[in-house]
PDB file of N, CA and C in Angstrom:
ATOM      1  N   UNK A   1     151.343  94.097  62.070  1.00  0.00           N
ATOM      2  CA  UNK A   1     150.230  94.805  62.676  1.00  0.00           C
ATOM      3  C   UNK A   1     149.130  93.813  62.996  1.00  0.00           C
ATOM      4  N   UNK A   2     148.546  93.902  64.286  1.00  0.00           N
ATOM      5  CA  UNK A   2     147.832  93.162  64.403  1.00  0.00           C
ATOM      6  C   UNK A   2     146.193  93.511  63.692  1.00  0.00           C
ATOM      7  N   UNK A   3     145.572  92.037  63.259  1.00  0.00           N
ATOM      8  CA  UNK A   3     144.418  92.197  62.644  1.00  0.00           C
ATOM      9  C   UNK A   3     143.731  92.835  62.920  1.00  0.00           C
ATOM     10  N   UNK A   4     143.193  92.585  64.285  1.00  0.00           N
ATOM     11  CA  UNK A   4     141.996  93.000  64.700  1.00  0.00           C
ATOM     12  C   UNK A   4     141.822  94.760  64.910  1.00  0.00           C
ATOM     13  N   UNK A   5     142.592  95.175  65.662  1.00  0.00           N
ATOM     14  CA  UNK A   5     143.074  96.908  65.560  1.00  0.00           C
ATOM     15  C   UNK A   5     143.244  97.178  64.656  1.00  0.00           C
ATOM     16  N   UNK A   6     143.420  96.761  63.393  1.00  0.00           N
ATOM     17  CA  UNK A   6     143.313  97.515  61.865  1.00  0.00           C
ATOM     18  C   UNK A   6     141.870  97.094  61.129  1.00  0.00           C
ATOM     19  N   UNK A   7     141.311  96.513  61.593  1.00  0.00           N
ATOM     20  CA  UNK A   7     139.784  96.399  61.822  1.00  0.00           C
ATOM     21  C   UNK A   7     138.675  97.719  61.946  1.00  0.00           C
ATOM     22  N   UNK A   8     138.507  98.372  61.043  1.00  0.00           N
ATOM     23  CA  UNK A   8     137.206  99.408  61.910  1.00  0.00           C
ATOM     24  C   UNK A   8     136.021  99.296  62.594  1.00  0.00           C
ATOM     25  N   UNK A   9     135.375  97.740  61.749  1.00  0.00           N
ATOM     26  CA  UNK A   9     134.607  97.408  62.554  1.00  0.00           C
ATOM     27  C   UNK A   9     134.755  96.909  64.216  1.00  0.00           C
ATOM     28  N   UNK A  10     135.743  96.574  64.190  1.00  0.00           N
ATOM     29  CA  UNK A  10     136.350  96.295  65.557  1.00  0.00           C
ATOM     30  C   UNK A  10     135.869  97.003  66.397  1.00  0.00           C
ATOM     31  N   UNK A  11     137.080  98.342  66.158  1.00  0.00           N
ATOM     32  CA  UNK A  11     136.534  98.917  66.590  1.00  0.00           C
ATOM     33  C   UNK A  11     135.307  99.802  66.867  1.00  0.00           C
ATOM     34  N   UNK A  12     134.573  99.396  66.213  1.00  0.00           N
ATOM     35  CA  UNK A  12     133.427 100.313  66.327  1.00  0.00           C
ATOM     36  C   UNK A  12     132.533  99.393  67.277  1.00  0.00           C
ATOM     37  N   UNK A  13     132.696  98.175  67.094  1.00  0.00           N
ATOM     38  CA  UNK A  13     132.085  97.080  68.282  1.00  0.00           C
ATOM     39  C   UNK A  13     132.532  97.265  69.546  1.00  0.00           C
ATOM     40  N   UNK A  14     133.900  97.431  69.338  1.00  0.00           N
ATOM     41  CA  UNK A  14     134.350  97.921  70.698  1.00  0.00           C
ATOM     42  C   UNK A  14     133.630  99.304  71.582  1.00  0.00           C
ATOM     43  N   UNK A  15     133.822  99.820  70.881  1.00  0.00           N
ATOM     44  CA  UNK A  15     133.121 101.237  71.424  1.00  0.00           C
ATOM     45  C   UNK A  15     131.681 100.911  71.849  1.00  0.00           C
ATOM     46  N   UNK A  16     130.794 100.381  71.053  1.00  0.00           N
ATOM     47  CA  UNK A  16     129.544 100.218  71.257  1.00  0.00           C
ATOM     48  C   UNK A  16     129.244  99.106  72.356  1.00  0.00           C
ATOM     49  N   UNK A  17     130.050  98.432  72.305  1.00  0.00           N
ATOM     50  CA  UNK A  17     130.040  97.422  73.708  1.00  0.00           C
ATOM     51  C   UNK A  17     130.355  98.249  75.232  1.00  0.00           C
ATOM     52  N   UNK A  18     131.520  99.510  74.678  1.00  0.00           N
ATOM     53  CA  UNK A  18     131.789 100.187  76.123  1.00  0.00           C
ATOM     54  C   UNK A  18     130.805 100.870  76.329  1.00  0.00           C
ATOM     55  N   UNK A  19     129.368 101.408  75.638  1.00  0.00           N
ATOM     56  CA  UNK A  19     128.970 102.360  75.845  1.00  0.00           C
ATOM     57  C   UNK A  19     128.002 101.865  76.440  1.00  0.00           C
ATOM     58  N   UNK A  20     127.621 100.320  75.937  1.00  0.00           N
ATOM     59  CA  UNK A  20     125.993 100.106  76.640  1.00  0.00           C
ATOM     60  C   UNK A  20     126.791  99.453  77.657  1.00  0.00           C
ATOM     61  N   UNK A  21     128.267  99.193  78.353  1.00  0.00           N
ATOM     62  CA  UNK A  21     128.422  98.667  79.635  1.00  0.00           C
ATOM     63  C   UNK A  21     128.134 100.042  80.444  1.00  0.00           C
ATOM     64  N   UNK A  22     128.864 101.006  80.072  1.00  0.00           N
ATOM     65  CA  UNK A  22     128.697 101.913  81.060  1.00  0.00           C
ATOM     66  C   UNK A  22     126.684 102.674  81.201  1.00  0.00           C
ATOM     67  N   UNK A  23     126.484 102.499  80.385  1.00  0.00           N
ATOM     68  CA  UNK A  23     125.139 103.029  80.618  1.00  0.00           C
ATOM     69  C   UNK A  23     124.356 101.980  81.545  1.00  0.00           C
ATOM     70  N   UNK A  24     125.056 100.247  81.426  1.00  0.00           N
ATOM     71  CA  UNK A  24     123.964  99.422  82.265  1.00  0.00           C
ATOM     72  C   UNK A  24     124.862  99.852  83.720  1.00  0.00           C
ATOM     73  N   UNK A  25     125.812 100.477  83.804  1.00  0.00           N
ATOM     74  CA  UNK A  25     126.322 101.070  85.239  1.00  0.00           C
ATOM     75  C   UNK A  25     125.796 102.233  85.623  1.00  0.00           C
ATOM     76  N   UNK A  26     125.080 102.812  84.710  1.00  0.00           N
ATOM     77  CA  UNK A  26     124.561 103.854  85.469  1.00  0.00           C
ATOM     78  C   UNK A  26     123.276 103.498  86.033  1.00  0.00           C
ATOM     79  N   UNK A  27     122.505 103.065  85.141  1.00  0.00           N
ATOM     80  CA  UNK A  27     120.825 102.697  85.322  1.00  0.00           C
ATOM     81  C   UNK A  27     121.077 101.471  86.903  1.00  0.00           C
ATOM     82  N   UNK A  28     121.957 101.006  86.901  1.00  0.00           N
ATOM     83  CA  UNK A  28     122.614 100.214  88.581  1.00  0.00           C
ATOM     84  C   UNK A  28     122.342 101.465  89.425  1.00  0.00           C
ATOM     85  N   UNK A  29     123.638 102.388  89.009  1.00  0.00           N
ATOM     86  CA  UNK A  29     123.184 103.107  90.277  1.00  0.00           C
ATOM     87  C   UNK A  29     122.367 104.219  90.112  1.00  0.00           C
ATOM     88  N   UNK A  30     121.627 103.992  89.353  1.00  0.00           N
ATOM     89  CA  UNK A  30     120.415 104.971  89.493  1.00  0.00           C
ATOM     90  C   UNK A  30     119.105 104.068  90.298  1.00  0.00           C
ATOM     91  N   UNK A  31     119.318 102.573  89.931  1.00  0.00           N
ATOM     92  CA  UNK A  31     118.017 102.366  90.936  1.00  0.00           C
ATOM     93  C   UNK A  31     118.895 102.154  92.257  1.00  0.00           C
ATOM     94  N   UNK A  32     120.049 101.993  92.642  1.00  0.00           N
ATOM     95  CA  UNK A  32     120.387 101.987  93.941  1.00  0.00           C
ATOM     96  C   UNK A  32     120.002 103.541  94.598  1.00  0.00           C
ATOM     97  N   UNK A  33     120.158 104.586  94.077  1.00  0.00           N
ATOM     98  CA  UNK A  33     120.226 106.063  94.618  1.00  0.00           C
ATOM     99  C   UNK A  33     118.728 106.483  94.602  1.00  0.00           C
ATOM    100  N   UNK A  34     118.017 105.386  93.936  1.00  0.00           N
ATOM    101  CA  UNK A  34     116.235 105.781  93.676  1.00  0.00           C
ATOM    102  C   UNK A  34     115.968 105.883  95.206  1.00  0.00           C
ATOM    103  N   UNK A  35     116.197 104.727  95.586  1.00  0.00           N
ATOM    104  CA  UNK A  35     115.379 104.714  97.205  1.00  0.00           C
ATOM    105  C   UNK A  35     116.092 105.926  98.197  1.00  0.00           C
ATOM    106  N   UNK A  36     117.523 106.515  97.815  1.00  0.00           N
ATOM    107  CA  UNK A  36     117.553 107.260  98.770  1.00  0.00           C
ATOM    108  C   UNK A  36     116.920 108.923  98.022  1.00  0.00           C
ATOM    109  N   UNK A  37     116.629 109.115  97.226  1.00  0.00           N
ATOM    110  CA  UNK A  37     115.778 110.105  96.412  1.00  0.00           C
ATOM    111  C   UNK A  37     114.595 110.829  97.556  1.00  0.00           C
ATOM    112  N   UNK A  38     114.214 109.865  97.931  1.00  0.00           N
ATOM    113  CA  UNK A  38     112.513 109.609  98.831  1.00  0.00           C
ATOM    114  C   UNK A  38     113.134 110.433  99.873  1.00  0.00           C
ATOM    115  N   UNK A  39     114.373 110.275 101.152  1.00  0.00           N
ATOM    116  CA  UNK A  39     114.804 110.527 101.879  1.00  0.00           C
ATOM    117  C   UNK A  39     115.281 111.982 101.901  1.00  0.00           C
ATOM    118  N   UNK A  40     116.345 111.786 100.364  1.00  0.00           N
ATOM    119  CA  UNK A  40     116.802 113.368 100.188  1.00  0.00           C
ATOM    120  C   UNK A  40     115.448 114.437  99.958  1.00  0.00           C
ATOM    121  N   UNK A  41     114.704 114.332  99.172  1.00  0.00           N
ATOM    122  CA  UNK A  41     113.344 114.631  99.379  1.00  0.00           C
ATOM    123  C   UNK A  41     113.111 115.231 100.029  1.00  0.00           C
ATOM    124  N   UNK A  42     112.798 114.532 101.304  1.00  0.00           N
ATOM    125  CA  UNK A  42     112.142 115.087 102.444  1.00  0.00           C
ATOM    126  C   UNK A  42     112.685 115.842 103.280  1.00  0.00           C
ATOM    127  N   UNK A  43     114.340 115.527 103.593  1.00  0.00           N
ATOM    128  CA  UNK A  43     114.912 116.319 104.307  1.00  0.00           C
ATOM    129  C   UNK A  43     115.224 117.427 103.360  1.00  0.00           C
ATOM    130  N   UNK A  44     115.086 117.336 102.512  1.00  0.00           N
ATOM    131  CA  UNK A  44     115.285 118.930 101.942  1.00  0.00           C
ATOM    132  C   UNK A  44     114.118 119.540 101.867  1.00  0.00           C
ATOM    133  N   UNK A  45     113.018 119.222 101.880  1.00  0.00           N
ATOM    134  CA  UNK A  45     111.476 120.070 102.321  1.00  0.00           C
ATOM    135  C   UNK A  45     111.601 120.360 103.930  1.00  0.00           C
ATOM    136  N   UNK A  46     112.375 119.880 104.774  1.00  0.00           N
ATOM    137  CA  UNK A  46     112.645 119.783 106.101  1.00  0.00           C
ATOM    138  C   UNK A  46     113.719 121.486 106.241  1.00  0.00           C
ATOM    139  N   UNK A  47     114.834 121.160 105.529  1.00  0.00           N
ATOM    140  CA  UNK A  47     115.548 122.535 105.159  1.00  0.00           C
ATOM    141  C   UNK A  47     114.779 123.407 104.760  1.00  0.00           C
ATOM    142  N   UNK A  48     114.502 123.402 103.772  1.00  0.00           N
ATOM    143  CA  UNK A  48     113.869 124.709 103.327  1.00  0.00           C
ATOM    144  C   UNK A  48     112.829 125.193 104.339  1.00  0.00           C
ATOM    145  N   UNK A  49     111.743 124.199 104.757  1.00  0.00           N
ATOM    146  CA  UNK A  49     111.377 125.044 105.890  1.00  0.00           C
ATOM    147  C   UNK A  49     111.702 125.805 107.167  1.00  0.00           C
ATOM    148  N   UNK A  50     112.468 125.204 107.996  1.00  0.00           N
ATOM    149  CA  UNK A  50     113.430 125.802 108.634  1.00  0.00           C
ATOM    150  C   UNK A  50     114.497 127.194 108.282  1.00  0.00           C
ATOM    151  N   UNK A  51     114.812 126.450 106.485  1.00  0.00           N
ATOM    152  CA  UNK A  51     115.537 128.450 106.573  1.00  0.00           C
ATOM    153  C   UNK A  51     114.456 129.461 106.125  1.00  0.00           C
ATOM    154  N   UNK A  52     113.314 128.958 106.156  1.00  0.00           N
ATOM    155  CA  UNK A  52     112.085 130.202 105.839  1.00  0.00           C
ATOM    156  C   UNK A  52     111.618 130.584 107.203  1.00  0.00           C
ATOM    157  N   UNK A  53     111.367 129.281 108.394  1.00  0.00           N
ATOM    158  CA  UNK A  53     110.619 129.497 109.610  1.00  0.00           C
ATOM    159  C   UNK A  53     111.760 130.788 110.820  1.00  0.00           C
ATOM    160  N   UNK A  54     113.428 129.909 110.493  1.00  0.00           N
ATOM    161  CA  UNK A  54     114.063 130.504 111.565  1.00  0.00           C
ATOM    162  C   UNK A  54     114.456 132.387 111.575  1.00  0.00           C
ATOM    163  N   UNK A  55     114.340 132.796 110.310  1.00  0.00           N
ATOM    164  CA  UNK A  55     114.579 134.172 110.139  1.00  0.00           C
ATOM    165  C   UNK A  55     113.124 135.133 110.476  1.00  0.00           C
ATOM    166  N   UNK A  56     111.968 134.168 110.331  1.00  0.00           N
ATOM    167  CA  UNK A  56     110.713 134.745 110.341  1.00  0.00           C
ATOM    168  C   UNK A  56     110.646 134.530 111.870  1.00  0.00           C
ATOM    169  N   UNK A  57     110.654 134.409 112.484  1.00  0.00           N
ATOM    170  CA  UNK A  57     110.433 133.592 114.332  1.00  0.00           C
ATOM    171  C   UNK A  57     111.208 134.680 114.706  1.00  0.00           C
ATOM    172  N   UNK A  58     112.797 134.577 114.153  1.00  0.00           N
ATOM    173  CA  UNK A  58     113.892 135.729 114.515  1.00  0.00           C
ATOM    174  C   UNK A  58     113.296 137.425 114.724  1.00  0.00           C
ATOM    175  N   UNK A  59     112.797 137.096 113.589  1.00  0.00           N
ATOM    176  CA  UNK A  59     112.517 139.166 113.276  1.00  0.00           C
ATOM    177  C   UNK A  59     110.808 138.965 113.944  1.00  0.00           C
ATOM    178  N   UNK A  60     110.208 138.372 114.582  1.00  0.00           N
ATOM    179  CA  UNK A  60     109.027 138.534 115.238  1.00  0.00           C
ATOM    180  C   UNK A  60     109.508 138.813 116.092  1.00  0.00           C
ATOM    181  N   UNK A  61     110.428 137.403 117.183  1.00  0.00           N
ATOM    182  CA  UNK A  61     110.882 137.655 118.529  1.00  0.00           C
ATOM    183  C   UNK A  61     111.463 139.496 119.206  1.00  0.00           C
ATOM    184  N   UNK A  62     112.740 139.721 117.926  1.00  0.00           N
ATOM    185  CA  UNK A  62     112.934 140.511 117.683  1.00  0.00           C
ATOM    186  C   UNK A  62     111.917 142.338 117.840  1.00  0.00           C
ATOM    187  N   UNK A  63     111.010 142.027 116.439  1.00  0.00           N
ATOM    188  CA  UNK A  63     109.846 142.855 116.771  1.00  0.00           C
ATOM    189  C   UNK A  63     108.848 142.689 118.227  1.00  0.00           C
ATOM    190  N   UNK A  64     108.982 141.634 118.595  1.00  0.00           N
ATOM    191  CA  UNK A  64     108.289 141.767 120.283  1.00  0.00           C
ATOM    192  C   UNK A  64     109.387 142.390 121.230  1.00  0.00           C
ATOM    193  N   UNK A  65     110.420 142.129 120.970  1.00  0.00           N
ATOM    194  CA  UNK A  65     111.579 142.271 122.255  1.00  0.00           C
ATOM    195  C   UNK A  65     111.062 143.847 122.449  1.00  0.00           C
ATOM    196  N   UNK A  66     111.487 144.730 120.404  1.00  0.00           N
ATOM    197  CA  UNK A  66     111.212 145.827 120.597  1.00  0.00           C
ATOM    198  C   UNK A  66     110.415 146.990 120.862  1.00  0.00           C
ATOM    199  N   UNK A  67     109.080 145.898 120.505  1.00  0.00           N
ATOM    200  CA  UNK A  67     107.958 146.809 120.733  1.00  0.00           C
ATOM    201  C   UNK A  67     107.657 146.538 122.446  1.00  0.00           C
ATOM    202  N   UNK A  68     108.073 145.559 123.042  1.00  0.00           N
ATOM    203  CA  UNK A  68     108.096 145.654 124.577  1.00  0.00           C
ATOM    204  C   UNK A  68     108.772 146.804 125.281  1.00  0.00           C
ATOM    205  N   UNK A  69     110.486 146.898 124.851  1.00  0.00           N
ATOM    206  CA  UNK A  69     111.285 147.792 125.418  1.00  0.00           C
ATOM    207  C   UNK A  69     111.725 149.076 124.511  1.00  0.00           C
ATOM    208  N   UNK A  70     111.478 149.587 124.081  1.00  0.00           N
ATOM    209  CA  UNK A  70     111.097 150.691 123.247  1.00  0.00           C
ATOM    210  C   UNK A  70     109.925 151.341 122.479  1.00  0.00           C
ATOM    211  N   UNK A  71     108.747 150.783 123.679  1.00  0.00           N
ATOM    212  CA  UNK A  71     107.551 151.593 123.135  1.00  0.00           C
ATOM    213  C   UNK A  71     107.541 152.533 122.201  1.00  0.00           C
ATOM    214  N   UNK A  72     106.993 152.596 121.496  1.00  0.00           N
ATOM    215  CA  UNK A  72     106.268 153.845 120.310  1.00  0.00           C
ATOM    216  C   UNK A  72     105.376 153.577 120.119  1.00  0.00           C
ATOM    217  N   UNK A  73     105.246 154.959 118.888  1.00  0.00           N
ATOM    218  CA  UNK A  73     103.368 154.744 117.763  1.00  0.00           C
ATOM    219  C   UNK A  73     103.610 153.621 116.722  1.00  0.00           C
ATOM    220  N   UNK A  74     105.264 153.468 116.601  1.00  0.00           N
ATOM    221  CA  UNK A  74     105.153 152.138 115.039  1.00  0.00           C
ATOM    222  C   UNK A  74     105.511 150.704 116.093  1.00  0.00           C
ATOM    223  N   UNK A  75     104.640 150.044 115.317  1.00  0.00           N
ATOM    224  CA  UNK A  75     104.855 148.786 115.558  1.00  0.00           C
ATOM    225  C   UNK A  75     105.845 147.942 115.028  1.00  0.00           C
ATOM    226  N   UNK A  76     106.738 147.081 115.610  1.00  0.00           N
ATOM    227  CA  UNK A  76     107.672 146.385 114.944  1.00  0.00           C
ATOM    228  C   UNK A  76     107.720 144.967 114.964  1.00  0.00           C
ATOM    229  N   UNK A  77     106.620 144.331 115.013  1.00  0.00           N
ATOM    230  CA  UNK A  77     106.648 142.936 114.724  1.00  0.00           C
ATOM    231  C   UNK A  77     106.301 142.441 113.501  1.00  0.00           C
ATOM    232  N   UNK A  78     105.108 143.492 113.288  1.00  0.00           N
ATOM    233  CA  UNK A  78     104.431 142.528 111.913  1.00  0.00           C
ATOM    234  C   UNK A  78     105.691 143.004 110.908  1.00  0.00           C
ATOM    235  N   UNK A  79     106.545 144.120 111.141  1.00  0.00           N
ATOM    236  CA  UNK A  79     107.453 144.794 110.146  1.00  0.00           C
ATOM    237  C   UNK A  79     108.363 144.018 110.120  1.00  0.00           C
ATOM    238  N   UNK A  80     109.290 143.087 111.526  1.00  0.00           N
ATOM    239  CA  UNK A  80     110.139 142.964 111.018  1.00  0.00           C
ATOM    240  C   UNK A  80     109.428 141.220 110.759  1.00  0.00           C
ATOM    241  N   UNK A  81     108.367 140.686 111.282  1.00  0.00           N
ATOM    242  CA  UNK A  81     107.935 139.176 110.447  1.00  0.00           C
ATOM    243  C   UNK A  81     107.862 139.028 109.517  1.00  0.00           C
ATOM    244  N   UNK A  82     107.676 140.649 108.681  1.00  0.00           N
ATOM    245  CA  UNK A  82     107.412 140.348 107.369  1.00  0.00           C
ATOM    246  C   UNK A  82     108.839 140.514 106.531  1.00  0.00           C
ATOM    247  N   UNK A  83     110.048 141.481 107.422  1.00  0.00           N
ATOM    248  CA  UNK A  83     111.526 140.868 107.004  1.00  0.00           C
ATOM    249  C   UNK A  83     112.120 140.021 107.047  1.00  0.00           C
ATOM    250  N   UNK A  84     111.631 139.143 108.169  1.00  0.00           N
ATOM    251  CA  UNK A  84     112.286 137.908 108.429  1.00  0.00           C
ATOM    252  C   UNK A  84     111.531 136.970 107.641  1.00  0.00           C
ATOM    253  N   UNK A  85     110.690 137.190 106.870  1.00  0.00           N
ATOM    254  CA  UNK A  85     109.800 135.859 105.938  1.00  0.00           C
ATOM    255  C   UNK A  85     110.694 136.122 104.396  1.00  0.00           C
ATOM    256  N   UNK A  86     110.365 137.701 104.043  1.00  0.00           N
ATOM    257  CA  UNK A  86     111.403 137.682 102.783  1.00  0.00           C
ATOM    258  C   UNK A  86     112.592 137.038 102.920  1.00  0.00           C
ATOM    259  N   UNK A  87     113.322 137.475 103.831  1.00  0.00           N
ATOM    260  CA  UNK A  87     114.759 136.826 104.282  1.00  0.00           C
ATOM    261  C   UNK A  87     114.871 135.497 104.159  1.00  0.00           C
ATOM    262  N   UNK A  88     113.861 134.852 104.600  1.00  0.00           N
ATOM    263  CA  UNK A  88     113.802 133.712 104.588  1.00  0.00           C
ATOM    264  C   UNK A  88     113.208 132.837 103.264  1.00  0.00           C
ATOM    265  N   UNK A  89     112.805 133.317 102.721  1.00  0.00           N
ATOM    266  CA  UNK A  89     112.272 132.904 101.495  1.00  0.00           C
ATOM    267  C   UNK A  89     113.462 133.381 100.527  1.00  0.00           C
ATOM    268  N   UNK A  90     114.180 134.045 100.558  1.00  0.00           N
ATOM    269  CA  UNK A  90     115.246 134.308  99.830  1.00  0.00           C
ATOM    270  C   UNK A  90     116.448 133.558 100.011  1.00  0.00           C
ATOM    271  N   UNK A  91     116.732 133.017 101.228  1.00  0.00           N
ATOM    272  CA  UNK A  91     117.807 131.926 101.850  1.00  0.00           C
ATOM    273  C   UNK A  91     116.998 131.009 100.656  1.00  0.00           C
ATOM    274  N   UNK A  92     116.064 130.576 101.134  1.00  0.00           N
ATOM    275  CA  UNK A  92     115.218 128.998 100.540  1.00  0.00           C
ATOM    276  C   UNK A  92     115.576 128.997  98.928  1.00  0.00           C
ATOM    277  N   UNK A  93     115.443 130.367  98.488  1.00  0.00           N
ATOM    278  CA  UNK A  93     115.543 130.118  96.868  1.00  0.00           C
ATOM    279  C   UNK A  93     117.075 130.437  96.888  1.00  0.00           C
ATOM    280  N   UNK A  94     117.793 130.995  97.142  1.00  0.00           N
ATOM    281  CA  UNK A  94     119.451 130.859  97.056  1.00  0.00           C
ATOM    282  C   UNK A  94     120.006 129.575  97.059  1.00  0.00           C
ATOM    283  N   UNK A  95     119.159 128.343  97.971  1.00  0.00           N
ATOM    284  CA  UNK A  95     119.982 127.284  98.670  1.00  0.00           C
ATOM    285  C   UNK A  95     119.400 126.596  97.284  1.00  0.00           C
ATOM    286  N   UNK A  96     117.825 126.576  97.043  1.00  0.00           N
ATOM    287  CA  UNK A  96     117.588 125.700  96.181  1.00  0.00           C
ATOM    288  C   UNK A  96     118.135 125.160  94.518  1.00  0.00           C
ATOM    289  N   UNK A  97     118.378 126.889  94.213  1.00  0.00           N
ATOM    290  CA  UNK A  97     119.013 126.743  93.006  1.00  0.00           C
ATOM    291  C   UNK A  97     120.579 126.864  93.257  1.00  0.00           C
ATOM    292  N   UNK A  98     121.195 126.600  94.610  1.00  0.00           N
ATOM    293  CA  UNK A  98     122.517 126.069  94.252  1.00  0.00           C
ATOM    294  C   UNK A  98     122.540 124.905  94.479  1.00  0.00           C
ATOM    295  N   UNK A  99     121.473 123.882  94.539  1.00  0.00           N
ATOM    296  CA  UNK A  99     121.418 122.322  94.729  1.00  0.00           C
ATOM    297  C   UNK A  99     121.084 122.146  93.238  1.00  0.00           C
ATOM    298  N   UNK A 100     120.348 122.917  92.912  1.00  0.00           N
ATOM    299  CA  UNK A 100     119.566 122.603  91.075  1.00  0.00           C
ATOM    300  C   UNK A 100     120.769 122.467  90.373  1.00  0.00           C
ATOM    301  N   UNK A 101     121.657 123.806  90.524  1.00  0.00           N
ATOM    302  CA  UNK A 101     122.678 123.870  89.646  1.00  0.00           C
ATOM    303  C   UNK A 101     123.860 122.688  89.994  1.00  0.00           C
ATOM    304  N   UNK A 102     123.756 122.250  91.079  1.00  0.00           N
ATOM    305  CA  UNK A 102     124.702 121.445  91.509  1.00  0.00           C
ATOM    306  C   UNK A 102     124.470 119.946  90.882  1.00  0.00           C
ATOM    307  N   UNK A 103     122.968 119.514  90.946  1.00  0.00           N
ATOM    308  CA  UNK A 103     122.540 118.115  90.536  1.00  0.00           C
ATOM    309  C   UNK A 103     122.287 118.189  88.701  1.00  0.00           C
ATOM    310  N   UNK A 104     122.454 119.618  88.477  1.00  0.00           N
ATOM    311  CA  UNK A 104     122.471 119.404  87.203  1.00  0.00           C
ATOM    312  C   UNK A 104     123.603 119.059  86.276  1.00  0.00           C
ATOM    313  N   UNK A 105     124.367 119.914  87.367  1.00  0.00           N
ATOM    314  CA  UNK A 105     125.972 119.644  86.759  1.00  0.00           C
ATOM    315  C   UNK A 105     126.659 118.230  86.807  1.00  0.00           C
ATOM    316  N   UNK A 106     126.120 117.513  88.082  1.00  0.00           N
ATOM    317  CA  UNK A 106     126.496 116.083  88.182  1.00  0.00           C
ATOM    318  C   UNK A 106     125.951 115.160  86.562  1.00  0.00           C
ATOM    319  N   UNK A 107     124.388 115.755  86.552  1.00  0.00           N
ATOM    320  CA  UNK A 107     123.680 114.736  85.731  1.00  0.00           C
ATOM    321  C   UNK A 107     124.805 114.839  84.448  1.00  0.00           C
ATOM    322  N   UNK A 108     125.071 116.243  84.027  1.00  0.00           N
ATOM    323  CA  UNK A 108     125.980 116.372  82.770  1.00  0.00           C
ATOM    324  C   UNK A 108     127.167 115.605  82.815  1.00  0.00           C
ATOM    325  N   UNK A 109     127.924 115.595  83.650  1.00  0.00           N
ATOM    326  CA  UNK A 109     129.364 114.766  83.831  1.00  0.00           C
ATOM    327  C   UNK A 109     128.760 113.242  83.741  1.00  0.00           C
ATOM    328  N   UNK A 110     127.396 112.703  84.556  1.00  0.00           N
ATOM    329  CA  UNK A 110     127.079 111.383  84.255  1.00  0.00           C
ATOM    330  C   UNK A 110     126.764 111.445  82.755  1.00  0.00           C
ATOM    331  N   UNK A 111     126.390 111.989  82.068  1.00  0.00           N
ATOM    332  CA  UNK A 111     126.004 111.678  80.692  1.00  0.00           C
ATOM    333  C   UNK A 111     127.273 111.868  79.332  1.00  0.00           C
ATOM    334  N   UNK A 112     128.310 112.585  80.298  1.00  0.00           N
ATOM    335  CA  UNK A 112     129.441 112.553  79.358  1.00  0.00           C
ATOM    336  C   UNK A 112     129.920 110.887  79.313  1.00  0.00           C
TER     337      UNK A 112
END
């Protein structure tokens, strides 16, 4: 039997050597992925506005089309701007917390 593998300390050096290699591989690519952080950032404040703006624009246009060509006593713009803003604010928080849950789940598998 060889020495060293019947060693506990061995192994226990061993292990502790794999653990701070892989952790100095992560903190690598954590400052490589830092700078694109800034980017993802923004284009995701870029998304979210857009799925709040395009459903709200929608149900105005919408409420003008109808209050043009189907006159009445109710008005349907501010009604449906104000469906198309919930709508849209509800896309925004659907999308956001399936990115939360998504980057959280990554962080866990990085920390296994």
């Amino acid at each position: 039997m060889n020495e060293q593998s019947s060693n506990p300390r061995s192994r226990t050096q061993s292990d502790f050597a794999g653990e701070i290699g892989s952790k100095a591989v992560r903190k690598i690519k954590a400052r490589r992925e830092a700078q694109n952080h800034v980017w993802f950032g923004l284009g995701m404040m870029g998304l979210i506005g857009w799925s709040v703006v395009v459903p709200t624009l929608a149900g105005t246009g919408l409420g003008l089309w109808l209050d043009k060509n189907f006159p009445s006593e109710h008005h349907w713009t501010l009604a449906l701007l104000v469906a198309g803003l919930c709508l849209g604010c509800l896309n925004a928080w659907a999308w956001v917390s399936k990115e939360s849950k998504a980057l959280h789940d990554q962080q866990e598998e990085k920390d296994d």
